[in-house]
C-alpha atoms as a PDB file:
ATOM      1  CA  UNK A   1       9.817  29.980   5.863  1.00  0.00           C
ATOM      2  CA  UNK A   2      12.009  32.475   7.381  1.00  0.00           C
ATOM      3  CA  UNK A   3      14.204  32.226  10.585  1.00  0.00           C
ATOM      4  CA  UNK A   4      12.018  34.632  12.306  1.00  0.00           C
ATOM      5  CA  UNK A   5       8.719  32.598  11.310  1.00  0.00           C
ATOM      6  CA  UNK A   6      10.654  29.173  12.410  1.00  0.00           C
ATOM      7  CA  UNK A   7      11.753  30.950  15.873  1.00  0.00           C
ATOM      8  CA  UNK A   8       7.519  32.306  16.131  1.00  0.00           C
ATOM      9  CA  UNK A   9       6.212  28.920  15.289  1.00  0.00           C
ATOM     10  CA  UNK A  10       8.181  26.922  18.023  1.00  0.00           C
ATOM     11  CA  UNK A  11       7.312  30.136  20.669  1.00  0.00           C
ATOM     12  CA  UNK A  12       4.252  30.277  19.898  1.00  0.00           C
ATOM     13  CA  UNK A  13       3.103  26.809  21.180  1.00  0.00           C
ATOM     14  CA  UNK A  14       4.328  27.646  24.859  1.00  0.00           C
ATOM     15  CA  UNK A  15       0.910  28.826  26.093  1.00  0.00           C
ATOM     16  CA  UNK A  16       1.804  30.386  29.700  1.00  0.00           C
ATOM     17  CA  UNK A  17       4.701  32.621  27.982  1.00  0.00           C
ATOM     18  CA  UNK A  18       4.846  36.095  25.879  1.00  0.00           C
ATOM     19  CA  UNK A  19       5.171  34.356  22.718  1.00  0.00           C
ATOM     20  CA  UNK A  20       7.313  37.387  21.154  1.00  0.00           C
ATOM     21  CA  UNK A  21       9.635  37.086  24.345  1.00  0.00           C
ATOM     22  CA  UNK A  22      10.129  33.703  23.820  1.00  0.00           C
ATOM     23  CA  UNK A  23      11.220  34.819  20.043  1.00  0.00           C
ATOM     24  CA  UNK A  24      13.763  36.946  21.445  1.00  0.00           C
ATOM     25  CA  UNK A  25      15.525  35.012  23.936  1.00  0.00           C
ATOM     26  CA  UNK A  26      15.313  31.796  21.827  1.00  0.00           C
ATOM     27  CA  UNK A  27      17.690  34.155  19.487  1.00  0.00           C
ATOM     28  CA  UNK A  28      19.988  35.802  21.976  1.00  0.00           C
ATOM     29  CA  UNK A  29      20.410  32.177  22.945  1.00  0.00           C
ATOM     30  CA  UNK A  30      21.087  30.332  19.132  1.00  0.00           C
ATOM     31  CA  UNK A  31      23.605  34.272  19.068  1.00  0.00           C
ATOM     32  CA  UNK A  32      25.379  32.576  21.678  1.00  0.00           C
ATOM     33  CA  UNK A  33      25.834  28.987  20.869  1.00  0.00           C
ATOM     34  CA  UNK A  34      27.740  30.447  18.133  1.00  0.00           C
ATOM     35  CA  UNK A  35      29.602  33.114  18.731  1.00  0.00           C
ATOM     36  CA  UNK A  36      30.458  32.338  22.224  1.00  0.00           C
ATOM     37  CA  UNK A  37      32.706  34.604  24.028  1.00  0.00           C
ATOM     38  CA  UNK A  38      35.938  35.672  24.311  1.00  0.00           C
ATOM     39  CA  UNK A  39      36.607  32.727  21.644  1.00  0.00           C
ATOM     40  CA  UNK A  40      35.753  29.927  23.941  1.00  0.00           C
ATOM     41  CA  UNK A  41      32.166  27.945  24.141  1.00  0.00           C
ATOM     42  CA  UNK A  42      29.767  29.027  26.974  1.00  0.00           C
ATOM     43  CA  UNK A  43      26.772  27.810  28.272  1.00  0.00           C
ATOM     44  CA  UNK A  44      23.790  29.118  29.792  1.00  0.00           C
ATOM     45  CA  UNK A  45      20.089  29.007  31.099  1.00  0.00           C
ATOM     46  CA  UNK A  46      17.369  31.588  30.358  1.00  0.00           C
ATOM     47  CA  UNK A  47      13.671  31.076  32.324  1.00  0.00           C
ATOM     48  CA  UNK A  48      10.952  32.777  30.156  1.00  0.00           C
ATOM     49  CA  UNK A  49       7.893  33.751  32.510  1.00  0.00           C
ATOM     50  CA  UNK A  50       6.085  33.436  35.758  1.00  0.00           C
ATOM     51  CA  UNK A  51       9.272  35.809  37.137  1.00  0.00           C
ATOM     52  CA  UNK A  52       7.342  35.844  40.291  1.00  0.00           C
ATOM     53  CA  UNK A  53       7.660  31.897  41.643  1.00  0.00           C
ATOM     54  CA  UNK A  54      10.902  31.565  38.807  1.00  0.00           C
ATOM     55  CA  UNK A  55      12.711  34.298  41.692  1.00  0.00           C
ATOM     56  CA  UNK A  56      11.029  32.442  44.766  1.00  0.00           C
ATOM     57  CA  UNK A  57      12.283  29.034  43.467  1.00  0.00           C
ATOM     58  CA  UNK A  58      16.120  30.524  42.884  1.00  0.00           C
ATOM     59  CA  UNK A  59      18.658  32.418  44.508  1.00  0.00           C
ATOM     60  CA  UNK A  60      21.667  34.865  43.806  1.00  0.00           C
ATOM     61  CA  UNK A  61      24.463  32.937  43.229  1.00  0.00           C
ATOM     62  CA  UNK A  62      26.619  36.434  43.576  1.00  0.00           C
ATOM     63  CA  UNK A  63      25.747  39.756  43.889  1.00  0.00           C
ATOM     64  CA  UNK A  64      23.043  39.897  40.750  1.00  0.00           C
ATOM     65  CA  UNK A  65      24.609  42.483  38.205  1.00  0.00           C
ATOM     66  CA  UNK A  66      21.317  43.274  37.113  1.00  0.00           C
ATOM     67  CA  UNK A  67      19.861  44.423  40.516  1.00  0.00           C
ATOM     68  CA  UNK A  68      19.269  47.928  41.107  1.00  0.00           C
ATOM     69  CA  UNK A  69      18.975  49.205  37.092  1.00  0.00           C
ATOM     70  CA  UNK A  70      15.602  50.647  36.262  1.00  0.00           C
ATOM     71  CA  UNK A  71      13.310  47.990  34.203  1.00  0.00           C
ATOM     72  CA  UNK A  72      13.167  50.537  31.376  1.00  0.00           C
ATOM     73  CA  UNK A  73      17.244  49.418  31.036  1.00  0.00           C
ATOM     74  CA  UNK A  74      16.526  45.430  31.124  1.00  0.00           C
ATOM     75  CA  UNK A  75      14.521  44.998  27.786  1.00  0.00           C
ATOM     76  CA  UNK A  76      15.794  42.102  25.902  1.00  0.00           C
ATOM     77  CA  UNK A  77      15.428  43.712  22.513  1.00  0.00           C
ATOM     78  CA  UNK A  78      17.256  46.576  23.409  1.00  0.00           C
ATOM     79  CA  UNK A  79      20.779  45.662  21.716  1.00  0.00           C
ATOM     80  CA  UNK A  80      22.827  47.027  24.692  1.00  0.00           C
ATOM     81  CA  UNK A  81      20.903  44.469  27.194  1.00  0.00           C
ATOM     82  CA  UNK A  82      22.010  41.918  24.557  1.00  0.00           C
ATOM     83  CA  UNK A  83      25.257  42.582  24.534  1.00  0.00           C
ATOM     84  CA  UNK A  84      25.487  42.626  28.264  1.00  0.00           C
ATOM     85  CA  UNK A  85      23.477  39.675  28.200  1.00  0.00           C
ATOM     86  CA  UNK A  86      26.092  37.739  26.328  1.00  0.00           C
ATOM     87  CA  UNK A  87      28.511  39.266  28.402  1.00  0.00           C
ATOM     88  CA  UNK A  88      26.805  38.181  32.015  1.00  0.00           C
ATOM     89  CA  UNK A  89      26.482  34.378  30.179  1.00  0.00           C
ATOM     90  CA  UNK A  90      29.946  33.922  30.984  1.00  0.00           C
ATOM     91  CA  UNK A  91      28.702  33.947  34.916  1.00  0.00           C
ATOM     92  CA  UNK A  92      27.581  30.767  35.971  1.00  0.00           C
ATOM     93  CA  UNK A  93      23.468  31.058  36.603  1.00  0.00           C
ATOM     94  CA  UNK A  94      20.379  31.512  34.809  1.00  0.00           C
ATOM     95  CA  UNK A  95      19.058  34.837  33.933  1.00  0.00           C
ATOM     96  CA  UNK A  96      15.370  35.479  35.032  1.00  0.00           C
ATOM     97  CA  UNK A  97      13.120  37.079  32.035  1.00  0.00           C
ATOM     98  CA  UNK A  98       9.904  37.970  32.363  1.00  0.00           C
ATOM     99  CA  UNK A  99       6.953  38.027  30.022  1.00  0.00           C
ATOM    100  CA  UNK A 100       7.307  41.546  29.445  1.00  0.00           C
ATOM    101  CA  UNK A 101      10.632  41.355  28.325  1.00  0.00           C
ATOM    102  CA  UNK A 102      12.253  42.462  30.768  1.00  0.00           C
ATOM    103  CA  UNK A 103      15.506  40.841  31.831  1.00  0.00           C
ATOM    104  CA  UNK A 104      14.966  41.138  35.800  1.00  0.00           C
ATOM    105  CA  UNK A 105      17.999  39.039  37.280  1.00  0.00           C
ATOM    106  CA  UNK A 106      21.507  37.419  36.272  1.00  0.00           C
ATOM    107  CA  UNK A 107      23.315  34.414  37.537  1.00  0.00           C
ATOM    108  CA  UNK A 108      20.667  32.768  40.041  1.00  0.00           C
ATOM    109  CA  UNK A 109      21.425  29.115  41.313  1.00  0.00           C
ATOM    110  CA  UNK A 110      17.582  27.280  40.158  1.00  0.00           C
ATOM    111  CA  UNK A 111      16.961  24.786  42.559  1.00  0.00           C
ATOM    112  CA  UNK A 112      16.362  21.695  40.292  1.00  0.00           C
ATOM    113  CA  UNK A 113      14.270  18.793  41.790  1.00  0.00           C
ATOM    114  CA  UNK A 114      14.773  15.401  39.551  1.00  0.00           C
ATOM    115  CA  UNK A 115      11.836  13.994  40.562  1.00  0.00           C
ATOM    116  CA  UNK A 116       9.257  12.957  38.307  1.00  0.00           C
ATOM    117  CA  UNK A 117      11.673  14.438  35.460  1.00  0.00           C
ATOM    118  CA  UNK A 118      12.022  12.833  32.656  1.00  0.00           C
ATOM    119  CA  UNK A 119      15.445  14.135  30.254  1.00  0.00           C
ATOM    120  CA  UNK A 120      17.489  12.321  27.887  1.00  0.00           C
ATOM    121  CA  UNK A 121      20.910  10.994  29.249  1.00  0.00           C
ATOM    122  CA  UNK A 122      23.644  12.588  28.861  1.00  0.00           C
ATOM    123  CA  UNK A 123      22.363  16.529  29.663  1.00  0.00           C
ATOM    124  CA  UNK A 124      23.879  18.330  32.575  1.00  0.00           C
ATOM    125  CA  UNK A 125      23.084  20.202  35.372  1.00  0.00           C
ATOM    126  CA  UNK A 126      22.017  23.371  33.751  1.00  0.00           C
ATOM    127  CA  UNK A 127      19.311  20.962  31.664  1.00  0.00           C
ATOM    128  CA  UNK A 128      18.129  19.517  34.752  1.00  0.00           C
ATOM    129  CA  UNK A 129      17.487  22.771  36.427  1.00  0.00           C
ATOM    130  CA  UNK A 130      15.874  24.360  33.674  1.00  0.00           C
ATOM    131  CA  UNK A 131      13.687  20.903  32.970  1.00  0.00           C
ATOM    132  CA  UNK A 132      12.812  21.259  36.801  1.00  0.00           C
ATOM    133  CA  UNK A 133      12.246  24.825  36.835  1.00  0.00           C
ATOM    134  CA  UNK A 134       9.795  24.255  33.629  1.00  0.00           C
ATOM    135  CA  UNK A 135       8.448  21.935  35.488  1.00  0.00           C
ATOM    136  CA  UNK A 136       7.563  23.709  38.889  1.00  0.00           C
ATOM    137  CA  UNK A 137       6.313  27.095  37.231  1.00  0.00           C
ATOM    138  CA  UNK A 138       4.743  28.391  34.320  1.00  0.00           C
ATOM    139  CA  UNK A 139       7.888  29.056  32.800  1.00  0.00           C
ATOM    140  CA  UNK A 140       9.662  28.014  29.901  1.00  0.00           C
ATOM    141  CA  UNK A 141      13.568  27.429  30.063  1.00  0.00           C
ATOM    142  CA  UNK A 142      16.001  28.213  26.815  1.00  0.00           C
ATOM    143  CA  UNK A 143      19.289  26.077  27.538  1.00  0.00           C
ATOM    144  CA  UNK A 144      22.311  26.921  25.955  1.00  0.00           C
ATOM    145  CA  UNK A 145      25.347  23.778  26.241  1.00  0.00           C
ATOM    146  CA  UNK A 146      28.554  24.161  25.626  1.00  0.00           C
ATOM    147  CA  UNK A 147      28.596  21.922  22.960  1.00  0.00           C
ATOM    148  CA  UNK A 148      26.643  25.128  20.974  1.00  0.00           C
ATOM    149  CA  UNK A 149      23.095  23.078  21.258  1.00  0.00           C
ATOM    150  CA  UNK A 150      19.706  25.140  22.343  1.00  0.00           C
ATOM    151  CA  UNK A 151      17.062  23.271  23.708  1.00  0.00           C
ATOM    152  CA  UNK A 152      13.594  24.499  25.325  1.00  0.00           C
ATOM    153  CA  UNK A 153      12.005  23.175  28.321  1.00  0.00           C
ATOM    154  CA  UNK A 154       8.158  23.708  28.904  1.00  0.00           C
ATOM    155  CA  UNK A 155       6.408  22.024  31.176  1.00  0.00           C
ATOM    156  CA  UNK A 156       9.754  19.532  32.548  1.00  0.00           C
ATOM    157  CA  UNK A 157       9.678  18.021  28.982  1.00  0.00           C
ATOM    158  CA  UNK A 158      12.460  18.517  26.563  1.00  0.00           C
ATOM    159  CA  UNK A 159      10.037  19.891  23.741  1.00  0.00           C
ATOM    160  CA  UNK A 160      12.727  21.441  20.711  1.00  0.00           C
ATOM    161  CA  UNK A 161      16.213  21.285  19.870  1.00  0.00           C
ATOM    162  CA  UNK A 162      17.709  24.422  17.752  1.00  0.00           C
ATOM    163  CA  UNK A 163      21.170  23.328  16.259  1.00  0.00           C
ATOM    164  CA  UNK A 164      23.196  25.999  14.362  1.00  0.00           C
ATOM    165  CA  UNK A 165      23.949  24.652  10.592  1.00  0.00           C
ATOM    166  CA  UNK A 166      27.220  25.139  11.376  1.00  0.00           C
ATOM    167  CA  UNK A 167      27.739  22.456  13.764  1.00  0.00           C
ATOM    168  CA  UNK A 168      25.477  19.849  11.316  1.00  0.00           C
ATOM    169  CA  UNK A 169      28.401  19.481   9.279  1.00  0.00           C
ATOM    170  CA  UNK A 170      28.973  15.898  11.193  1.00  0.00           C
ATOM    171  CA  UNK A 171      25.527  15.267  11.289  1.00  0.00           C
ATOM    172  CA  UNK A 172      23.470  14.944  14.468  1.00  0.00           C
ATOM    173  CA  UNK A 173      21.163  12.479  16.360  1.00  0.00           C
ATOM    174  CA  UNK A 174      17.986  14.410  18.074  1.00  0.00           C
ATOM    175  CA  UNK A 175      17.833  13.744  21.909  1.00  0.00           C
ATOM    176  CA  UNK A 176      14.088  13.698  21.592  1.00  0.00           C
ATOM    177  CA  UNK A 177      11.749  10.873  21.958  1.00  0.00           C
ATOM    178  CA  UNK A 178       8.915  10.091  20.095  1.00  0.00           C
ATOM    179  CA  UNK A 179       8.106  11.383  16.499  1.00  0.00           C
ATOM    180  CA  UNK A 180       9.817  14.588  15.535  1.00  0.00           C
ATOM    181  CA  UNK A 181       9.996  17.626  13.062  1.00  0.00           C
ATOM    182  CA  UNK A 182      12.409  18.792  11.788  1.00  0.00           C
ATOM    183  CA  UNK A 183      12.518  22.436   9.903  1.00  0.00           C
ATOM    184  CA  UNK A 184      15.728  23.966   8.337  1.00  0.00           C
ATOM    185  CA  UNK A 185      15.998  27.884   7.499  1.00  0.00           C
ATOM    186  CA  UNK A 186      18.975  29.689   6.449  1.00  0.00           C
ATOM    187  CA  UNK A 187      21.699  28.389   9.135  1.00  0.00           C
ATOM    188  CA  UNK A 188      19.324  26.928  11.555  1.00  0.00           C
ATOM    189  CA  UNK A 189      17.793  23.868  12.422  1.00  0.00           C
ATOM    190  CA  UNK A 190      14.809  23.051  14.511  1.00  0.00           C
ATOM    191  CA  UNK A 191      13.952  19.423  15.554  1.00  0.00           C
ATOM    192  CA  UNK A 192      11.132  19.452  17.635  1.00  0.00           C
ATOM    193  CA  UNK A 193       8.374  17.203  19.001  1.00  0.00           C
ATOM    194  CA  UNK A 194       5.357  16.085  16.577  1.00  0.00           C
ATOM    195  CA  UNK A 195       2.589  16.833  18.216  1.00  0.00           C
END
């Protein structure tokens, strides 16, 4: 099995989202675990789908960057929007993406509501929010920690964890209840929920 097939087979079980959206941003996101940015670790949030109430449940946190370009400029395949993408990470925020690719917004505040949520210990702010934001839409949210860990959110439930190889070195202990998977290809690891 192939990276590309591993990234398809975890997107493809989020029914409300553009599958081959969810493909790309799940690999813009493991791209920045990595690599980070200007040699330090950064974090992030990415909300896949249902722009519309994603944008009504969020706000600007500063002036969006992304505001104003033509949609045509904003599609996350286009290498360019990557690199700007990885370049607007460093922002705090989430970046808005909707199901047609497009990424419409940069560095919104998601109001997170912990209610009826229910995450591992231990994940910040940025997990709660996207958890919440999973939770309160039809979205799905694509974490990125600091500690170079992706994990998706659908539906307020943490559902898979992608961890570089590079960081399994020490080994690591899945933050997922329940019975899990877990798939290996090339310098990736997926651990996700059984189902």
């Amino acid at each position: 099995m192939s990276k590309a097939s591993l990234y398809e087979e975890i997107c493809s079980e989020r029914l409300e989202v553009n599958a081959r959206v969810l493909k790309q941003v799940v690999s813009l996101a493991v791209e920045i675990a990595r690599e980070g940015r200007e040699g330090r670790k950064i974090g992030t949030l990415f909300v896949v789908g249902d722009s519309g109430e994603v944008v009504r449940r969020s706000r600007p946190m500063i002036l969006d960057p992304l505001q104003g370009h033509a949609d045509e400029d904003k599609y996350i395949e286009d290498p360019n929007v990557r690199e700007t993408v990885k370049e607007l990470a460093q922002l705090d925020g989430a970046f808005v993406v909707s199901n047609a690719g497009v990424v419409l917004s940069a560095a919104r505040y998601v109001d997170a509501a912990s209610d009826n949520l229910n995450i591992p210990l231990g994940l910040g702010s940025r997990h709660m929010a996207g958890a919440s934001i999973s939770q309160q839409t039809h979205a799905v949210a694509v974490v990125v920690s600091e500690s170079s860990m992706v994990r998706m959110f659908d539906d307020g439930e943490l559902v898979s964890e992608i961890v570089p190889e590079l960081w399994m070195i020490e080994g690591y202990r899945s933050r997922l209840e329940g019975q899990t998977l877990t798939r290996r290809q090339e310098e990736v690891t997926v651990i996700s929920r059984a189902e």
